[in-house]
C-alpha atoms as a PDB file:
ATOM      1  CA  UNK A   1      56.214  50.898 -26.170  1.00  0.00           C
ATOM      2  CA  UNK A   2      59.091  52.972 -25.076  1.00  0.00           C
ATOM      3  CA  UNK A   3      60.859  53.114 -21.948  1.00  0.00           C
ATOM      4  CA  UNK A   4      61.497  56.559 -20.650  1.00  0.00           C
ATOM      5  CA  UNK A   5      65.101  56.071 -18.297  1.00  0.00           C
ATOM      6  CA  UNK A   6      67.129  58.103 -16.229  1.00  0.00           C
ATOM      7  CA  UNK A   7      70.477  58.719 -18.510  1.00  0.00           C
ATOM      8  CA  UNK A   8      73.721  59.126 -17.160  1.00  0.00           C
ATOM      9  CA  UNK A   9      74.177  62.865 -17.267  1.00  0.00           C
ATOM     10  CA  UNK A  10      77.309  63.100 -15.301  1.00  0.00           C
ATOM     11  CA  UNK A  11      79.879  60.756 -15.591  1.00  0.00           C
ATOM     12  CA  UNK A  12      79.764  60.516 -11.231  1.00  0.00           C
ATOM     13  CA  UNK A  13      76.085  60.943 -11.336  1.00  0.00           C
ATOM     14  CA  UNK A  14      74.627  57.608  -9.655  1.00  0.00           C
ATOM     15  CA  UNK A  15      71.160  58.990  -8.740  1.00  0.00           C
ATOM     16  CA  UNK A  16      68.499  62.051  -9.515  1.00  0.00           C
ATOM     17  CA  UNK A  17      65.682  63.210  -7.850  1.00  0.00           C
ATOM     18  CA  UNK A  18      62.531  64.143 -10.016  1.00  0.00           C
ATOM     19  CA  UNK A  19      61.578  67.488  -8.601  1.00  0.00           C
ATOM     20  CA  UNK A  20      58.038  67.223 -10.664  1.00  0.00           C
ATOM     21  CA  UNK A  21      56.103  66.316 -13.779  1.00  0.00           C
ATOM     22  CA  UNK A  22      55.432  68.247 -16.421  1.00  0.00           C
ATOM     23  CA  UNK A  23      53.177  65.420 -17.726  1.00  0.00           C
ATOM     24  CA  UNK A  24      50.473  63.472 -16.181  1.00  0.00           C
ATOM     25  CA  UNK A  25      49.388  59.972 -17.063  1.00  0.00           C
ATOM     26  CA  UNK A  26      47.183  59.472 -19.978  1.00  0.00           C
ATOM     27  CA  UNK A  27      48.160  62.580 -21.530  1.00  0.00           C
ATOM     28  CA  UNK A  28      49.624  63.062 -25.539  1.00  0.00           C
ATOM     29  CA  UNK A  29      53.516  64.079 -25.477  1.00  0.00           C
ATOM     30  CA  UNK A  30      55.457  64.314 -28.417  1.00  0.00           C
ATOM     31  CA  UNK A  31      59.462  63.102 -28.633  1.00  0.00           C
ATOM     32  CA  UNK A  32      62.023  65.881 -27.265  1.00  0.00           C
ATOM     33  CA  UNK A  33      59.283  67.692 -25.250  1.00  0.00           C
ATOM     34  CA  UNK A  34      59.495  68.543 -21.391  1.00  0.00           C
ATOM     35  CA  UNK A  35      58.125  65.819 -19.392  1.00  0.00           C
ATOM     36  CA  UNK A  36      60.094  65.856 -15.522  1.00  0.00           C
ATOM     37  CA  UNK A  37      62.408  67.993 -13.986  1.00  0.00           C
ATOM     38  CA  UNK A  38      65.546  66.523 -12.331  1.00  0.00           C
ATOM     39  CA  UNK A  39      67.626  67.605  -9.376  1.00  0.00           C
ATOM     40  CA  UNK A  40      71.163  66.131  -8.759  1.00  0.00           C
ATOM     41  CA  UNK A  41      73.730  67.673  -6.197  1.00  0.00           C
ATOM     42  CA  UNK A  42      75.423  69.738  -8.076  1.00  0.00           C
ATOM     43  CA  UNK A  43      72.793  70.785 -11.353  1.00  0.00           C
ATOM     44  CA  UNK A  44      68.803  70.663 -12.459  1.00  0.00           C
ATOM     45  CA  UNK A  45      68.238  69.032 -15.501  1.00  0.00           C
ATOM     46  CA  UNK A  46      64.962  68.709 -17.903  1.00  0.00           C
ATOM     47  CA  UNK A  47      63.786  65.341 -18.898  1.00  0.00           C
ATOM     48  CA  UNK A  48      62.881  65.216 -22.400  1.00  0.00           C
ATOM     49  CA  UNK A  49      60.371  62.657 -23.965  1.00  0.00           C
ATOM     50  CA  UNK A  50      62.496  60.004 -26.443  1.00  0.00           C
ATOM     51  CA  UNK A  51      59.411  59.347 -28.480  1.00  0.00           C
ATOM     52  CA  UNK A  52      55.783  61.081 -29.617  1.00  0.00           C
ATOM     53  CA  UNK A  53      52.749  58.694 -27.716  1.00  0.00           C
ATOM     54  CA  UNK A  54      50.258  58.894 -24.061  1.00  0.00           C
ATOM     55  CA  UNK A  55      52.427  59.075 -21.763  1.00  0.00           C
ATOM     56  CA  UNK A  56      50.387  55.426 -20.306  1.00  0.00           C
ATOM     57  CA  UNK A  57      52.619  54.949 -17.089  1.00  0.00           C
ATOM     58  CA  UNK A  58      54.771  56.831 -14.410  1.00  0.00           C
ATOM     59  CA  UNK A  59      56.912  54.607 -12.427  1.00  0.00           C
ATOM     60  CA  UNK A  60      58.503  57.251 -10.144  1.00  0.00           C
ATOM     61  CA  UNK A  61      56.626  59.743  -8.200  1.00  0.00           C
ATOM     62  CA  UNK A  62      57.618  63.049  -7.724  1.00  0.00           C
ATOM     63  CA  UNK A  63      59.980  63.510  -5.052  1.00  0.00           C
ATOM     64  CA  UNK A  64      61.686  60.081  -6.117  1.00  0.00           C
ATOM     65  CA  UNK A  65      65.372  59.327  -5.501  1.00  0.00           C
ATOM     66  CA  UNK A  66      65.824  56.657  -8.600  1.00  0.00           C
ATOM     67  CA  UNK A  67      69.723  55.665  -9.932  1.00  0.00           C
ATOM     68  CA  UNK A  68      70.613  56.138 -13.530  1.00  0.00           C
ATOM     69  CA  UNK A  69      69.104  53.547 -15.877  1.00  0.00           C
ATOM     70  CA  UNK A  70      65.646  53.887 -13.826  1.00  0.00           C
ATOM     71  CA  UNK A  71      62.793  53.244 -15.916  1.00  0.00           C
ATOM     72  CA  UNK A  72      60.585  56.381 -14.844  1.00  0.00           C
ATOM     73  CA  UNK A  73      57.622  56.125 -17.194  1.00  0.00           C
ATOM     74  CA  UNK A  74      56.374  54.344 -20.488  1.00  0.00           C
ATOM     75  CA  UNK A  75      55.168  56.057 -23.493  1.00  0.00           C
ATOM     76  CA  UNK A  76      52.773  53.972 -26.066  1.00  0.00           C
ATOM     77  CA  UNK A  77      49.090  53.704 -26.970  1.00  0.00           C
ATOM     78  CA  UNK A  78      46.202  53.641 -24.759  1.00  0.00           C
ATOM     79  CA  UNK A  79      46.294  49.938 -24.102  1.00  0.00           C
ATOM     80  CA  UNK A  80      49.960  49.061 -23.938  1.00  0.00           C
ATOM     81  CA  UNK A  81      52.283  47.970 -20.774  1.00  0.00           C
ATOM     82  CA  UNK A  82      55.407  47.076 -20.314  1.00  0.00           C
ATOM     83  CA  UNK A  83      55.039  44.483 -18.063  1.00  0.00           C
ATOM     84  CA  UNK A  84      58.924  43.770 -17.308  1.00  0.00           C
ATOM     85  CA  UNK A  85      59.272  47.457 -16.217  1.00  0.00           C
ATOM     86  CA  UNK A  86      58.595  47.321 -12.809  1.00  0.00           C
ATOM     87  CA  UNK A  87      60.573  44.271 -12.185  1.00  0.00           C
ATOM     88  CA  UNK A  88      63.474  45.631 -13.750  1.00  0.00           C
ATOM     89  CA  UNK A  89      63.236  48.780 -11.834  1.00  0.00           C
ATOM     90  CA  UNK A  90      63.249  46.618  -8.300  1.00  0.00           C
ATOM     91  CA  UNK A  91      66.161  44.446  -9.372  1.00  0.00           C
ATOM     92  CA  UNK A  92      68.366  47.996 -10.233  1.00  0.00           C
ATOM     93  CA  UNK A  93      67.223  49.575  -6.454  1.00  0.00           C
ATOM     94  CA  UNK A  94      68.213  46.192  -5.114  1.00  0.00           C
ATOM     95  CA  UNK A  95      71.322  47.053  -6.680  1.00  0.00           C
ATOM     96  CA  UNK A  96      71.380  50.252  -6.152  1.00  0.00           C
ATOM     97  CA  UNK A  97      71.037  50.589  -1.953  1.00  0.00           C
ATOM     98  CA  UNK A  98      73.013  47.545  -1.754  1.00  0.00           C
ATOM     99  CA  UNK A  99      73.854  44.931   0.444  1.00  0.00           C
ATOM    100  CA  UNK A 100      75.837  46.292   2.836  1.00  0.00           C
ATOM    101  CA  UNK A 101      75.769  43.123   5.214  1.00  0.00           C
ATOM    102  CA  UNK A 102      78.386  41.424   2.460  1.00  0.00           C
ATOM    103  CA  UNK A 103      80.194  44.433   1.530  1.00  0.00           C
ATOM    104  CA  UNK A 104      82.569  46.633   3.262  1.00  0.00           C
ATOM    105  CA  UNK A 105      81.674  50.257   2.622  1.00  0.00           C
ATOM    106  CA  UNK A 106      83.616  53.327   3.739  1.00  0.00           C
ATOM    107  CA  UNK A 107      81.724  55.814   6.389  1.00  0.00           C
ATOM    108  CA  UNK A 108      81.822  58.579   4.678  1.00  0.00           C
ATOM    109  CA  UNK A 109      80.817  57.226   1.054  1.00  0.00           C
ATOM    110  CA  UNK A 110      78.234  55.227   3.098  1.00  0.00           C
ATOM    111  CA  UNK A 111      76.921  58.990   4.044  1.00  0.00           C
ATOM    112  CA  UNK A 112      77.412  60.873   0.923  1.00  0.00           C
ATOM    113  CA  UNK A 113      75.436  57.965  -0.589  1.00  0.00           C
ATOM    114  CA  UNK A 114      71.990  58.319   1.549  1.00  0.00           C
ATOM    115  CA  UNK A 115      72.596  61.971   2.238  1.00  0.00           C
ATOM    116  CA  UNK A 116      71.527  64.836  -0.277  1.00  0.00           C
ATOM    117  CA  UNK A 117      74.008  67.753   0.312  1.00  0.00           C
ATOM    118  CA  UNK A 118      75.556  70.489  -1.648  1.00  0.00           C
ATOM    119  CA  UNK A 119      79.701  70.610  -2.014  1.00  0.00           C
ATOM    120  CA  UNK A 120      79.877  73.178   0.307  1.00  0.00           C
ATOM    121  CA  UNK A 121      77.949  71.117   2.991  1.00  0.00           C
ATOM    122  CA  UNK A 122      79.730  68.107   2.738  1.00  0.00           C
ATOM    123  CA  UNK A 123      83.085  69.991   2.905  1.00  0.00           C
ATOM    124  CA  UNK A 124      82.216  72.841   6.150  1.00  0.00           C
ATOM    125  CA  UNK A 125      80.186  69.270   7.760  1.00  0.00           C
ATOM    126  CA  UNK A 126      83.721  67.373   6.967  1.00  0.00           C
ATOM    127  CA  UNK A 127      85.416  70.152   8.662  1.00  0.00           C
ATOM    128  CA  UNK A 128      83.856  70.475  11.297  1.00  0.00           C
ATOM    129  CA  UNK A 129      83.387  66.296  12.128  1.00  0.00           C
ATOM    130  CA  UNK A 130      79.877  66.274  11.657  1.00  0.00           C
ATOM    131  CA  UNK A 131      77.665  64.014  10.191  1.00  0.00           C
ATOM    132  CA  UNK A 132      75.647  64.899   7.472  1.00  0.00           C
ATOM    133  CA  UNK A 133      73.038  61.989   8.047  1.00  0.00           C
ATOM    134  CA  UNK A 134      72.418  63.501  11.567  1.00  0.00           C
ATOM    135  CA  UNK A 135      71.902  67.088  10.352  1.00  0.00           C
ATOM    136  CA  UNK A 136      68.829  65.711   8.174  1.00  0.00           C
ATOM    137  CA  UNK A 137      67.039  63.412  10.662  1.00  0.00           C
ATOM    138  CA  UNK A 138      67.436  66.580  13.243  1.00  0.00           C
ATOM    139  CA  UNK A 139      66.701  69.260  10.678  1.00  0.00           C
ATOM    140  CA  UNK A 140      63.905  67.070   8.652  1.00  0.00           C
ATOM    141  CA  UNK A 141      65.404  68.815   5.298  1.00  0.00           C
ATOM    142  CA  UNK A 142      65.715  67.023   1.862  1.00  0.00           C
ATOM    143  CA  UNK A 143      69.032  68.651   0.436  1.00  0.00           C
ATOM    144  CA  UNK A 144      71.455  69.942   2.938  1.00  0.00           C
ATOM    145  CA  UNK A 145      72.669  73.067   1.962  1.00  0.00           C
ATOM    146  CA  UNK A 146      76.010  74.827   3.479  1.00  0.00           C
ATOM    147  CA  UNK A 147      73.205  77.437   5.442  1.00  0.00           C
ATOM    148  CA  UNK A 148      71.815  74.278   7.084  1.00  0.00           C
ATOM    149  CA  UNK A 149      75.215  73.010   8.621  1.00  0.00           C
ATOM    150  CA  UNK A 150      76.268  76.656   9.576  1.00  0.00           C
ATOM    151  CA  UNK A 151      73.103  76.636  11.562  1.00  0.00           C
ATOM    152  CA  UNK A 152      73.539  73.537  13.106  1.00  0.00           C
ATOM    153  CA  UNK A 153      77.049  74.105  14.145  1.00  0.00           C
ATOM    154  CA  UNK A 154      75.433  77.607  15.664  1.00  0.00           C
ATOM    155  CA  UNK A 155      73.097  75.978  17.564  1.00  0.00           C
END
């Protein structure tokens, strides 16, 4: 059985979105082939398979936000499971949103941490006071982009 995880492919990156699959369950995959696609704020990255197998197990949809480390699928034969996978993957989003009733967290990090947004966004939203979080609940988009603030600072 082998874990297929998130690697750390920025030394800043904490999280990735998978954008899609390239692979569904059940199907044959063999090591260093395409299996996901992965956003992060700044780059999109392909997910290559670390071993040959089925591909028995995803553990992150499509559309996922999952921190590095996250164990996304499992690659083995037809009837094997990992059964500590999924546990392990709730103790490291545990970990990763945090308990922010114990800890003291800065605003804006608190922001930049549950807000998808390009450099350029953060910086024009920064200048002009705004807060990021707000433009996505009011513009129901995924990844602010710099267009998105200019538009709501228009409006």
């Amino acid at each position: 059985m082998t874990r297929v995880t998130i690697p750390q492919l920025d030394a800043n990156l904490i999280d990735v979105t998978i954008t899609n699959w390239k692979k569904a369950e059940g199907e044959c995959i063999t090591q260093g082939e395409i299996i996901a696609e992965l956003t992060t704020d700044k780059a999109a990255y392909e997910l290559e398979s670390p071993a040959s197998g089925r591909l028995i197990r995803i553990l992150a949809t499509a559309k996922s936000v999952v921190p590095t480390g996250y164990i996304v699928a499992l690659i083995g034969e037809k009837n094997e499971y990992d059964n500590a996978a999924e546990y392990e993957n709730t103790k490291m989003m545990t970990a990763y949103r945090g308990d922010t009733t114990t800890k003291k967290i800065d605003t804006e990090t608190e922001h930049k941490s549950r807000v998808r947004a390009t450099p350029k966004a953060r910086r024009l939203a920064r200048k002009h006071n705004l807060v990021l979080e707000d433009i996505q609940q009011k513009t129901g988009i995924e990844v602010v982009d710099e267009k998105t603030v200019q538009q709501f600072i228009n409006s």
